[in-house]
N, C-alpha and C. Protein backbone atom coordinates (compact mmCIF):
# COMPACT_ATOMS: atom_id res chain seq x y z
N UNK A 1 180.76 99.08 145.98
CA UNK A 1 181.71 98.19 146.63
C UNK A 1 182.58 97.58 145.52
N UNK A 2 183.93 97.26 145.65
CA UNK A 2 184.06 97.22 144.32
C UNK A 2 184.60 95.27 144.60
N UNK A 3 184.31 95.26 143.31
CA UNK A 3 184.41 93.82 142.93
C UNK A 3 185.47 92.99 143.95
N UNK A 4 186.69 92.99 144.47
CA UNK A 4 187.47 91.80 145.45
C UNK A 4 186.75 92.09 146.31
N UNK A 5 186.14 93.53 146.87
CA UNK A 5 184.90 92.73 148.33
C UNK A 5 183.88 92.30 148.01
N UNK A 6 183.37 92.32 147.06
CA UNK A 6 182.09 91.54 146.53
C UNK A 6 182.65 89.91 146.33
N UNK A 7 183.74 89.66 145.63
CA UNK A 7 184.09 88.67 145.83
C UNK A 7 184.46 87.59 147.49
N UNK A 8 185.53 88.84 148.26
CA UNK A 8 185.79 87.99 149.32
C UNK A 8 184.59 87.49 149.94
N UNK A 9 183.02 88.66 149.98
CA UNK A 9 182.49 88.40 150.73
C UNK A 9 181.02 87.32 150.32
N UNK A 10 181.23 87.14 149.26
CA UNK A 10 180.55 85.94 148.88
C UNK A 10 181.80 84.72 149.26
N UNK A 11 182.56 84.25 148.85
CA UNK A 11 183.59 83.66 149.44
C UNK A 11 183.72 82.90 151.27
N UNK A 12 182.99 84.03 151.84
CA UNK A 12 182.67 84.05 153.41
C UNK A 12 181.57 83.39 153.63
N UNK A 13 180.43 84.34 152.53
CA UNK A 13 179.17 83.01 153.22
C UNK A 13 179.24 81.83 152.03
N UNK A 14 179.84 81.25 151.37
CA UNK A 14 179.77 80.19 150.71
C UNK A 14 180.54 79.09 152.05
N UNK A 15 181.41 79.65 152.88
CA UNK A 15 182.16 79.00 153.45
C UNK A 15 181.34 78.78 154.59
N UNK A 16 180.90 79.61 155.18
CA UNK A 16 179.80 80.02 156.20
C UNK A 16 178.58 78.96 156.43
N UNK A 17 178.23 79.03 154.93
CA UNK A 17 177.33 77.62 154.49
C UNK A 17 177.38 76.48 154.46
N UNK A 18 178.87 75.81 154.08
CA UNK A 18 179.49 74.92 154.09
C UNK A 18 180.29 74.33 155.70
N UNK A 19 180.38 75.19 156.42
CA UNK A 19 181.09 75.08 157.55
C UNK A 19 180.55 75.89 158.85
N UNK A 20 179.74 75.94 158.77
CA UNK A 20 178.99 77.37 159.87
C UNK A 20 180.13 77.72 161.31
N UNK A 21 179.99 78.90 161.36
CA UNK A 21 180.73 79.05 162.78
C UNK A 21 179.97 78.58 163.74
N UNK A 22 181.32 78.43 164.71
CA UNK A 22 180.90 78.00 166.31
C UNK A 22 180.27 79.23 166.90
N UNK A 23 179.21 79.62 167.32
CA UNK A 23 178.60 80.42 168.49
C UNK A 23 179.47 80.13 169.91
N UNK A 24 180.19 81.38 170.44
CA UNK A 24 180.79 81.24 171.29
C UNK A 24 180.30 82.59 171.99
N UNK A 25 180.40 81.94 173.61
CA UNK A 25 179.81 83.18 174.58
C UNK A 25 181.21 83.18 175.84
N UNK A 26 181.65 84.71 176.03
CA UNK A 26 182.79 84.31 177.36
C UNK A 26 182.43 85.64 177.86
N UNK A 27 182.81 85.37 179.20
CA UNK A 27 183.20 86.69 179.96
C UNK A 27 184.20 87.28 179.72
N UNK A 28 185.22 87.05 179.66
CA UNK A 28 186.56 87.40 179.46
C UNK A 28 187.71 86.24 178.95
N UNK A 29 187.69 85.42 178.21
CA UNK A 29 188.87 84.24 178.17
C UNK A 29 190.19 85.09 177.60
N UNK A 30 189.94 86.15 177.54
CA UNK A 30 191.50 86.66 178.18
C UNK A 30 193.07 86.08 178.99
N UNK A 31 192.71 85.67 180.11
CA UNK A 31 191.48 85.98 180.89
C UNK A 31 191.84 87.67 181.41
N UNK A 32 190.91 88.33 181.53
CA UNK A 32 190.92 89.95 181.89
C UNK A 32 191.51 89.61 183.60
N UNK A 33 191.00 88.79 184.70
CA UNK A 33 191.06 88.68 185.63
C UNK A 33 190.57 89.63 186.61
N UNK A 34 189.26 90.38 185.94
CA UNK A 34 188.36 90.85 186.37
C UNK A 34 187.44 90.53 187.19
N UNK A 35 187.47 89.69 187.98
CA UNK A 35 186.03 89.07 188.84
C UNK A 35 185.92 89.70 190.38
N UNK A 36 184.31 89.53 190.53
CA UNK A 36 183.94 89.79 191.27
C UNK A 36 182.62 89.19 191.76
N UNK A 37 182.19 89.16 193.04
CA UNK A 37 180.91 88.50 193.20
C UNK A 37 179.64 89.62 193.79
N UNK A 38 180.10 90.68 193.68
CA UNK A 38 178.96 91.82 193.79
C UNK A 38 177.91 91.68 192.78
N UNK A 39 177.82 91.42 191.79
CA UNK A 39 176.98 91.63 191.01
C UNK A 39 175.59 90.04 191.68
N UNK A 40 176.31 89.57 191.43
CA UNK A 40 175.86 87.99 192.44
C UNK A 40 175.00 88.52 193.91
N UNK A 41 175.60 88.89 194.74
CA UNK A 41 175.01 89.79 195.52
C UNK A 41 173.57 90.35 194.77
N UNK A 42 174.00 91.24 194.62
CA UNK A 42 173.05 92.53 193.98
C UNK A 42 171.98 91.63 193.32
N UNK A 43 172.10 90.29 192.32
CA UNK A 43 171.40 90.07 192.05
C UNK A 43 170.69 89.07 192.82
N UNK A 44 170.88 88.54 193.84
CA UNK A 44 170.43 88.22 194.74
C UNK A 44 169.65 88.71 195.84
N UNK A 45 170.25 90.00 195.88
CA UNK A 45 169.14 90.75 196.98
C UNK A 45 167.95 91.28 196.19
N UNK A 46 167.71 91.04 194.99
CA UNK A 46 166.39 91.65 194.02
C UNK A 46 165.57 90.67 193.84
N UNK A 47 166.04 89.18 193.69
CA UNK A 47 165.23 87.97 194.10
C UNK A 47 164.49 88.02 195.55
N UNK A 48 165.59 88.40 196.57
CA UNK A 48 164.89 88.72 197.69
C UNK A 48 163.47 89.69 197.56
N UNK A 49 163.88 90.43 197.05
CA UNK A 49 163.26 92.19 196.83
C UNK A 49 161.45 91.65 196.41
N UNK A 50 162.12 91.09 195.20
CA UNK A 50 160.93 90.25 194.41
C UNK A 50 159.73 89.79 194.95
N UNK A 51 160.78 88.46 196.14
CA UNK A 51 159.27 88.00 197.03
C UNK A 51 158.75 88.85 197.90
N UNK A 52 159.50 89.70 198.42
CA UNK A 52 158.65 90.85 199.32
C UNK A 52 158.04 90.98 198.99
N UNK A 53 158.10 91.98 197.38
CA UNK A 53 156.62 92.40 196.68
C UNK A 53 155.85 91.83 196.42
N UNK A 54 156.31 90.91 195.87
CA UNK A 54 155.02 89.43 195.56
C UNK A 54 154.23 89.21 197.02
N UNK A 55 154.53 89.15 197.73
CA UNK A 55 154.02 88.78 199.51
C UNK A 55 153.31 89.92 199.52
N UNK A 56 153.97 91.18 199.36
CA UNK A 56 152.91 92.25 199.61
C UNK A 56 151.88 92.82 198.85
N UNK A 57 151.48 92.07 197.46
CA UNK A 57 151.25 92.11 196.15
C UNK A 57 149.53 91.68 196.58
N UNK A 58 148.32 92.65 197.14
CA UNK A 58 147.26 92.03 197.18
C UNK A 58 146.28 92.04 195.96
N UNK A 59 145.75 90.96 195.97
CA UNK A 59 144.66 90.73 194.95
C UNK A 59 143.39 91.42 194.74
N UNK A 60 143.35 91.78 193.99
CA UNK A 60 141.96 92.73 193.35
C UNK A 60 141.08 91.94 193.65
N UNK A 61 139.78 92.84 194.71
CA UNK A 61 138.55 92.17 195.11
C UNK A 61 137.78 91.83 193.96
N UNK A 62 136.82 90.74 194.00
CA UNK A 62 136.20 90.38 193.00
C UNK A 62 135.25 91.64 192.24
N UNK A 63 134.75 92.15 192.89
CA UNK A 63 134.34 93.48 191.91
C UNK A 63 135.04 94.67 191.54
N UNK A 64 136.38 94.37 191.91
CA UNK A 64 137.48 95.21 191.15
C UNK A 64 137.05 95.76 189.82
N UNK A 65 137.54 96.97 189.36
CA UNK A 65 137.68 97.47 188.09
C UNK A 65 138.73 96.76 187.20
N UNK A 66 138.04 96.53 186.22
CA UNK A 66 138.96 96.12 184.86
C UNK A 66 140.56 97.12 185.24
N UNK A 67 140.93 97.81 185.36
CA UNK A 67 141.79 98.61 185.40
C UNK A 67 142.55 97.80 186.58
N UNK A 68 142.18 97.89 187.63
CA UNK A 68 142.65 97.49 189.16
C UNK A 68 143.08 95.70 188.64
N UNK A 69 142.59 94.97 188.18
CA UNK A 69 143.01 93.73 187.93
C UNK A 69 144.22 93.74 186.54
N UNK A 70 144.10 94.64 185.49
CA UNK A 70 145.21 94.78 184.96
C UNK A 70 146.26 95.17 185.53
N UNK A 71 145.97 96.72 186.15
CA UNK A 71 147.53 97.13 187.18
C UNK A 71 148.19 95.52 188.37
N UNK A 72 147.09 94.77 188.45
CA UNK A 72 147.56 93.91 189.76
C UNK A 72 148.36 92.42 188.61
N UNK A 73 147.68 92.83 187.72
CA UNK A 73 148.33 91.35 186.10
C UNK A 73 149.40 91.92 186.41
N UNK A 74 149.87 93.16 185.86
CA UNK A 74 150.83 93.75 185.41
C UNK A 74 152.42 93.58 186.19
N UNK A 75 151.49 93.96 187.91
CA UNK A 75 152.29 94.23 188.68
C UNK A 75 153.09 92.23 189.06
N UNK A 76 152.46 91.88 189.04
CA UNK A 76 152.22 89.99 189.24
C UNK A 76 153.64 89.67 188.37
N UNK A 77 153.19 89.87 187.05
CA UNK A 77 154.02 89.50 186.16
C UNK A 77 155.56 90.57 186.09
N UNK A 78 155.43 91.69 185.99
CA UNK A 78 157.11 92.20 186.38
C UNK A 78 157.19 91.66 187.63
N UNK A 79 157.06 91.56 188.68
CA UNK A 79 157.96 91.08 189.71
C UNK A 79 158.09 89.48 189.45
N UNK A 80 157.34 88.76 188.95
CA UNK A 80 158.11 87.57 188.83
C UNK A 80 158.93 87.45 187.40
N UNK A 81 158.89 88.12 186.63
CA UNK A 81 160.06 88.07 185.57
C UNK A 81 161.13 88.99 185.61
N UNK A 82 161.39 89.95 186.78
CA UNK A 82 162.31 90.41 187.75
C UNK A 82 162.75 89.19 188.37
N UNK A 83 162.07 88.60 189.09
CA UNK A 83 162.95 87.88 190.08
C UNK A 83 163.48 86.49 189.37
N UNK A 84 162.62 86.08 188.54
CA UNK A 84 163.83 85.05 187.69
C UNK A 84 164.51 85.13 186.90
N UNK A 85 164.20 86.79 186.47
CA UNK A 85 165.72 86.87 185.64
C UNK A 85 166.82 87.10 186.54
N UNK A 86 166.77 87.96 187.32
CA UNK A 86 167.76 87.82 188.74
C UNK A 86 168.52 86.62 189.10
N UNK A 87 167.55 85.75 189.70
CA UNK A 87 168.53 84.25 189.76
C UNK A 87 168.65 83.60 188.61
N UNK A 88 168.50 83.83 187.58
CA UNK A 88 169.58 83.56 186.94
C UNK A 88 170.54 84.13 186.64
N UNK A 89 170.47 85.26 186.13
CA UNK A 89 171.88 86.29 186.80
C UNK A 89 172.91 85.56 187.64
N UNK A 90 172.31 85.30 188.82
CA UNK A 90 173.33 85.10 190.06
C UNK A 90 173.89 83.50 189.41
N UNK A 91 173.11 82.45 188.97
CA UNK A 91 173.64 81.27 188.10
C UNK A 91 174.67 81.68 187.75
N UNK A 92 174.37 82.56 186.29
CA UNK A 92 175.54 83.11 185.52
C UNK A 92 176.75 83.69 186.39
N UNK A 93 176.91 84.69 186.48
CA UNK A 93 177.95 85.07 187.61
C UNK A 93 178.51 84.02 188.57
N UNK A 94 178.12 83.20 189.47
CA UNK A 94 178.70 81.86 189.65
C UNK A 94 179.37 81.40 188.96
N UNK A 95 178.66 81.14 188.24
CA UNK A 95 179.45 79.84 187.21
C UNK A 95 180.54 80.48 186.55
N UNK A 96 180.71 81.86 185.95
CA UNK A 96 181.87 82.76 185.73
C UNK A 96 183.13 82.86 186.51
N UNK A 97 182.60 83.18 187.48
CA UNK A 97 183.77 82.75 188.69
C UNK A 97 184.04 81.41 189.02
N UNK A 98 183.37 80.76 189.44
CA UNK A 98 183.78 79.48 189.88
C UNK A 98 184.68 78.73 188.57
N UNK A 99 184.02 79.18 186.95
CA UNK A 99 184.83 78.10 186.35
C UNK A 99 185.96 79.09 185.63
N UNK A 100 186.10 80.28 185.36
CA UNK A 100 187.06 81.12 184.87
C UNK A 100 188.23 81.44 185.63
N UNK A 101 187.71 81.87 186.99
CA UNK A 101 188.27 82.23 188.07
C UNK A 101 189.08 81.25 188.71
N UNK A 102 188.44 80.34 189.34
CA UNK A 102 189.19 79.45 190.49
C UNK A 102 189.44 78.30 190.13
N UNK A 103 190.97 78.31 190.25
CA UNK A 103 192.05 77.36 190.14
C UNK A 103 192.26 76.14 190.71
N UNK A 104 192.82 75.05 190.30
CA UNK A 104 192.76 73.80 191.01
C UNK A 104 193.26 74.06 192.35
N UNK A 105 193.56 74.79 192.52
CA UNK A 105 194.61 75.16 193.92
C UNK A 105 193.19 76.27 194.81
N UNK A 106 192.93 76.48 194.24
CA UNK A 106 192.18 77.30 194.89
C UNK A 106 190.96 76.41 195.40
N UNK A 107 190.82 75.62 194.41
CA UNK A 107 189.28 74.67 194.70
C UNK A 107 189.84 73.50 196.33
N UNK A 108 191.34 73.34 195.72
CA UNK A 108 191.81 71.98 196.95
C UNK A 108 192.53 72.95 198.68
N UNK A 109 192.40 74.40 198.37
CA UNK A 109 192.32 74.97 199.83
C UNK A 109 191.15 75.58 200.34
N UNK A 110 189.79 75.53 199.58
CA UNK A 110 188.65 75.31 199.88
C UNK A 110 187.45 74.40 199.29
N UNK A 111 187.88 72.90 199.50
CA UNK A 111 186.98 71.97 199.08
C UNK A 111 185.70 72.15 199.25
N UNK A 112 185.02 73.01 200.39
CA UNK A 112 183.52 73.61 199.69
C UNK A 112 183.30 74.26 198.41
N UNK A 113 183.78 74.44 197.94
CA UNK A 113 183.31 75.68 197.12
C UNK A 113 182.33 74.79 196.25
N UNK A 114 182.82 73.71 195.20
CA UNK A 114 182.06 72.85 194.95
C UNK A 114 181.24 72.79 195.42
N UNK A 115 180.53 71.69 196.17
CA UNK A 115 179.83 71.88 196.64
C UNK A 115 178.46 73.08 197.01
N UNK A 116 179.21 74.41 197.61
CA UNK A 116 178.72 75.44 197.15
C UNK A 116 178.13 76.08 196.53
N UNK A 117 178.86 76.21 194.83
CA UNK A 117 178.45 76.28 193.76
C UNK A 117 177.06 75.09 193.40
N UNK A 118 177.19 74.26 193.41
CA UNK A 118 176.05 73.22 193.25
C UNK A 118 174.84 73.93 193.77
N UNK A 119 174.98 73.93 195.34
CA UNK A 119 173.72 74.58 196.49
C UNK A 119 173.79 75.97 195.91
N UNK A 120 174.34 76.94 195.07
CA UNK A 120 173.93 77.98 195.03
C UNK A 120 172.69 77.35 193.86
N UNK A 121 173.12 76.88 192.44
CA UNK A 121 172.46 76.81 191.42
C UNK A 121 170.69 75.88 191.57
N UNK A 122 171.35 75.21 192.17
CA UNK A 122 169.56 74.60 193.04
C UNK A 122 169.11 75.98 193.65
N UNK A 123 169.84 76.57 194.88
CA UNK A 123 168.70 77.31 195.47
C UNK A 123 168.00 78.65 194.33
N UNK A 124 169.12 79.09 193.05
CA UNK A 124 168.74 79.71 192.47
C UNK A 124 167.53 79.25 191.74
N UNK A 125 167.58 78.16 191.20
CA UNK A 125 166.58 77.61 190.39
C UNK A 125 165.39 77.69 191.31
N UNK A 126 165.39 77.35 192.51
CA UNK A 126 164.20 76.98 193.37
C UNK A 126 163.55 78.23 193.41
N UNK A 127 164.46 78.94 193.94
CA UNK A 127 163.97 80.60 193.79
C UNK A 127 163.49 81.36 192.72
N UNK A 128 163.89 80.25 191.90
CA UNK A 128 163.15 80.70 190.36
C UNK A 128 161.29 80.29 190.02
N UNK A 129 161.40 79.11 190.55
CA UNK A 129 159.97 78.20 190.41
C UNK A 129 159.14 78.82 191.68
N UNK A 130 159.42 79.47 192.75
CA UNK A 130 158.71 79.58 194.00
C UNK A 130 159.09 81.09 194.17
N UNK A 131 157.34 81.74 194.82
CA UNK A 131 157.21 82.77 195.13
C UNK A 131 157.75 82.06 197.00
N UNK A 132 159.17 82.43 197.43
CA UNK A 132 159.24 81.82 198.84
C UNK A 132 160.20 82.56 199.58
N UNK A 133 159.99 83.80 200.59
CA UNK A 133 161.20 84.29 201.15
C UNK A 133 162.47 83.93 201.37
N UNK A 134 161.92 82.24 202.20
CA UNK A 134 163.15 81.24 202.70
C UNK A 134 163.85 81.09 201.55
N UNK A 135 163.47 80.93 200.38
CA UNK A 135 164.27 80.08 199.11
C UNK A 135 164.77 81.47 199.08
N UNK A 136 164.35 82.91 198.99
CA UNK A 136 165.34 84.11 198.75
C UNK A 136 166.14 84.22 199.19
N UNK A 137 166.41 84.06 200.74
CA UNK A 137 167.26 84.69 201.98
C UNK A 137 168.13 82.86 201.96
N UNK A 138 167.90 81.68 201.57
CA UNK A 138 168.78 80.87 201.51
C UNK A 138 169.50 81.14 200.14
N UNK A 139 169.33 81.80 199.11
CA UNK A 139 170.14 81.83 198.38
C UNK A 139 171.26 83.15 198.37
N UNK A 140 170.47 84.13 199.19
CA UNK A 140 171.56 85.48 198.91
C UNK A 140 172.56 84.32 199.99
N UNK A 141 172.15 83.97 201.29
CA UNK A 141 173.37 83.22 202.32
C UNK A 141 174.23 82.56 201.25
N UNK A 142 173.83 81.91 200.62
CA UNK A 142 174.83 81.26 199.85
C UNK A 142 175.68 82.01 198.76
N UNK A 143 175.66 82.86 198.24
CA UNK A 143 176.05 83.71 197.28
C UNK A 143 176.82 84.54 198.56
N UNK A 144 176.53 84.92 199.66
CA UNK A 144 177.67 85.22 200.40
C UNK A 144 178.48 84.41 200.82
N UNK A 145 178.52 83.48 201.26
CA UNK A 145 179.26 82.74 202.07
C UNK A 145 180.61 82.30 200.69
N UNK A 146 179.76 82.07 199.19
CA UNK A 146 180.38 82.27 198.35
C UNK A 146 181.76 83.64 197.85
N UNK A 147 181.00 84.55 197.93
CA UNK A 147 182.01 85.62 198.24
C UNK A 147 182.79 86.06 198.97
N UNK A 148 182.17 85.40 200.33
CA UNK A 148 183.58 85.17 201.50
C UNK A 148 184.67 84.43 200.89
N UNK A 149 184.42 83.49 200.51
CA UNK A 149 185.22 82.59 199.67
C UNK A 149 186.35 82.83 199.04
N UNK A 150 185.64 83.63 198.15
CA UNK A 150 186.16 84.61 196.66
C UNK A 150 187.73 85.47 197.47
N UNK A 151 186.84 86.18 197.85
CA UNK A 151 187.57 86.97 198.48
C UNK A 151 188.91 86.67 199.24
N UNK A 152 188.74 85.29 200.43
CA UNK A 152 189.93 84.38 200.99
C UNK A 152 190.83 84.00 199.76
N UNK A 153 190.21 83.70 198.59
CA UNK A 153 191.04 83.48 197.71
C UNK A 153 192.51 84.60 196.97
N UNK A 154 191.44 85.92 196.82
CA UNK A 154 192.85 86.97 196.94
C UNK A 154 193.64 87.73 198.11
N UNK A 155 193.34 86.84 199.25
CA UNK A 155 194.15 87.33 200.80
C UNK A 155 193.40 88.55 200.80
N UNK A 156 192.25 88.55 200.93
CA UNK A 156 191.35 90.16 201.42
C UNK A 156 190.57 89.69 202.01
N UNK A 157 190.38 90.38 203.39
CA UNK A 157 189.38 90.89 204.37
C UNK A 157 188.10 90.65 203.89
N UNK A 158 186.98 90.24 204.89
CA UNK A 158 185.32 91.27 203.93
C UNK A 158 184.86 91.36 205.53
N UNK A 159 183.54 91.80 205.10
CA UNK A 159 182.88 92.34 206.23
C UNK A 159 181.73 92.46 205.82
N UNK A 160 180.77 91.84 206.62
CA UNK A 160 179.04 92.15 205.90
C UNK A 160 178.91 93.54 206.36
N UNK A 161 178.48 94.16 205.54
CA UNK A 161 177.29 95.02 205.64
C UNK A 161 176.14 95.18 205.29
N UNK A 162 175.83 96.78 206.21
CA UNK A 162 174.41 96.38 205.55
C UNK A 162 174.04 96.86 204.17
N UNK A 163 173.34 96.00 203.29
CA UNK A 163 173.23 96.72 201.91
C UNK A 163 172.79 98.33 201.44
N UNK A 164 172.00 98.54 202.67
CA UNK A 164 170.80 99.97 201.82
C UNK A 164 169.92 99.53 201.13
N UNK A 165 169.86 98.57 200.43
CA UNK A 165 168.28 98.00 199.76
C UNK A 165 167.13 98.27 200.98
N UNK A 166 165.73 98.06 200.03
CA UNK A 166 164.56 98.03 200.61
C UNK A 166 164.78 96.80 200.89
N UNK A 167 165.16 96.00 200.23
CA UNK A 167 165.04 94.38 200.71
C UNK A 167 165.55 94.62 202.28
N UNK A 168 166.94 94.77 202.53
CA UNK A 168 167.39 94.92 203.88
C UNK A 168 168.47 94.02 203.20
N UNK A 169 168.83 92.90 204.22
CA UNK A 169 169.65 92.30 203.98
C UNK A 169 171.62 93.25 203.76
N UNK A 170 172.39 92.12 203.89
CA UNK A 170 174.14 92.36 203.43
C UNK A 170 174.74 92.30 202.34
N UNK A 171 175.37 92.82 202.07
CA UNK A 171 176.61 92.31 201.60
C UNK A 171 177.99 92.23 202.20
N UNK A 172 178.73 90.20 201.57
CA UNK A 172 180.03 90.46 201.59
C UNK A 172 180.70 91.61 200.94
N UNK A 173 181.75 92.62 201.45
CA UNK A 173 182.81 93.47 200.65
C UNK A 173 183.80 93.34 201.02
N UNK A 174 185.06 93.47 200.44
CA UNK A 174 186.29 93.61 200.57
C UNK A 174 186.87 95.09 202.18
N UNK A 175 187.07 94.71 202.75
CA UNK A 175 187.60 95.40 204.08
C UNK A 175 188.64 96.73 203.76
N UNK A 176 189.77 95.99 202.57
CA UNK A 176 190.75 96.56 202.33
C UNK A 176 191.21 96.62 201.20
């Protein structure tokens, strides 16, 4: 390497040391104007997904095999670190849209959304701490009703359908 990059780059972390950078995280501050609330969805219907399995998730009889109580550890623990990484997912994605995305104008021709956003991030969290269908299926509702939202915001149509997941359940999509 020859000596001015050996120089600049001592130069960098002397400064580095002296001044550390800011850690910065964005979706796009572009802004790209890329958004969407499918992923929100999606990660919402896997929280759903989650407690199913967990509900259907039976416990190894007490004279179970060592084996049968590991596969049932195993199985215990991915579905609940599936399903809270999920809602948080759907946190993230919220909060992307709601604070990147939507405009003062947009927030004062739908004064829910606020609101909204709030009740999504509780029910996510709740859905995080609790193995609870209701807390699943109240949070995908809200993450739709959210994307209805979204959507009114760029003059487009939606229409639930049905997802195709095992979970069951909809999604909001765009019509047109």
């Amino acid at each position: 390497m020859p000596a001015t990059h050996r120089l600049r780059n001592a130069l960098v972390l002397a400064l580095d040391a002296v001044l550390p950078p800011t850690k910065v995280y964005a979706h796009c501050d572009i802004p790209c104007g890329i958004y969407d609330p499918h992923e929100a969805q999606i990660a919402a219907l896997t929280v759903l997904r989650m407690n199913q399995l967990l509900g259907e998730l039976k416990a190894p009889s007490a004279d179970a095999k060592l084996e049968e109580q590991i596969a049932h550890g195993h199985k215990l623990a991915r579905y609940t670190a599936v399903k809270e990484l999920h809602a948080e997912r759907v946190k993230h994605e919220v909060r992307v849209i709601w604070g990147d995305y939507f405009t003062p104008d947009m927030v004062r021709a739908n004064p829910q959304v606020n609101d909204l956003v709030f009740r999504i991030l509780k029910c996510a969290s709740k859905a995080r701490q609790e193995v609870s269908l209701p807390a699943a299926e109240e949070l995908l509702g809200c993450v739709q009703e959210f994307a209805e939202i979204f959507w009114k915001t760029k003059s487009t149509a939606t229409a639930k359908l049905p997802s195709h997941q095992k979970s069951g359940g909809t999604l909001v999509l765009p019509t047109a």
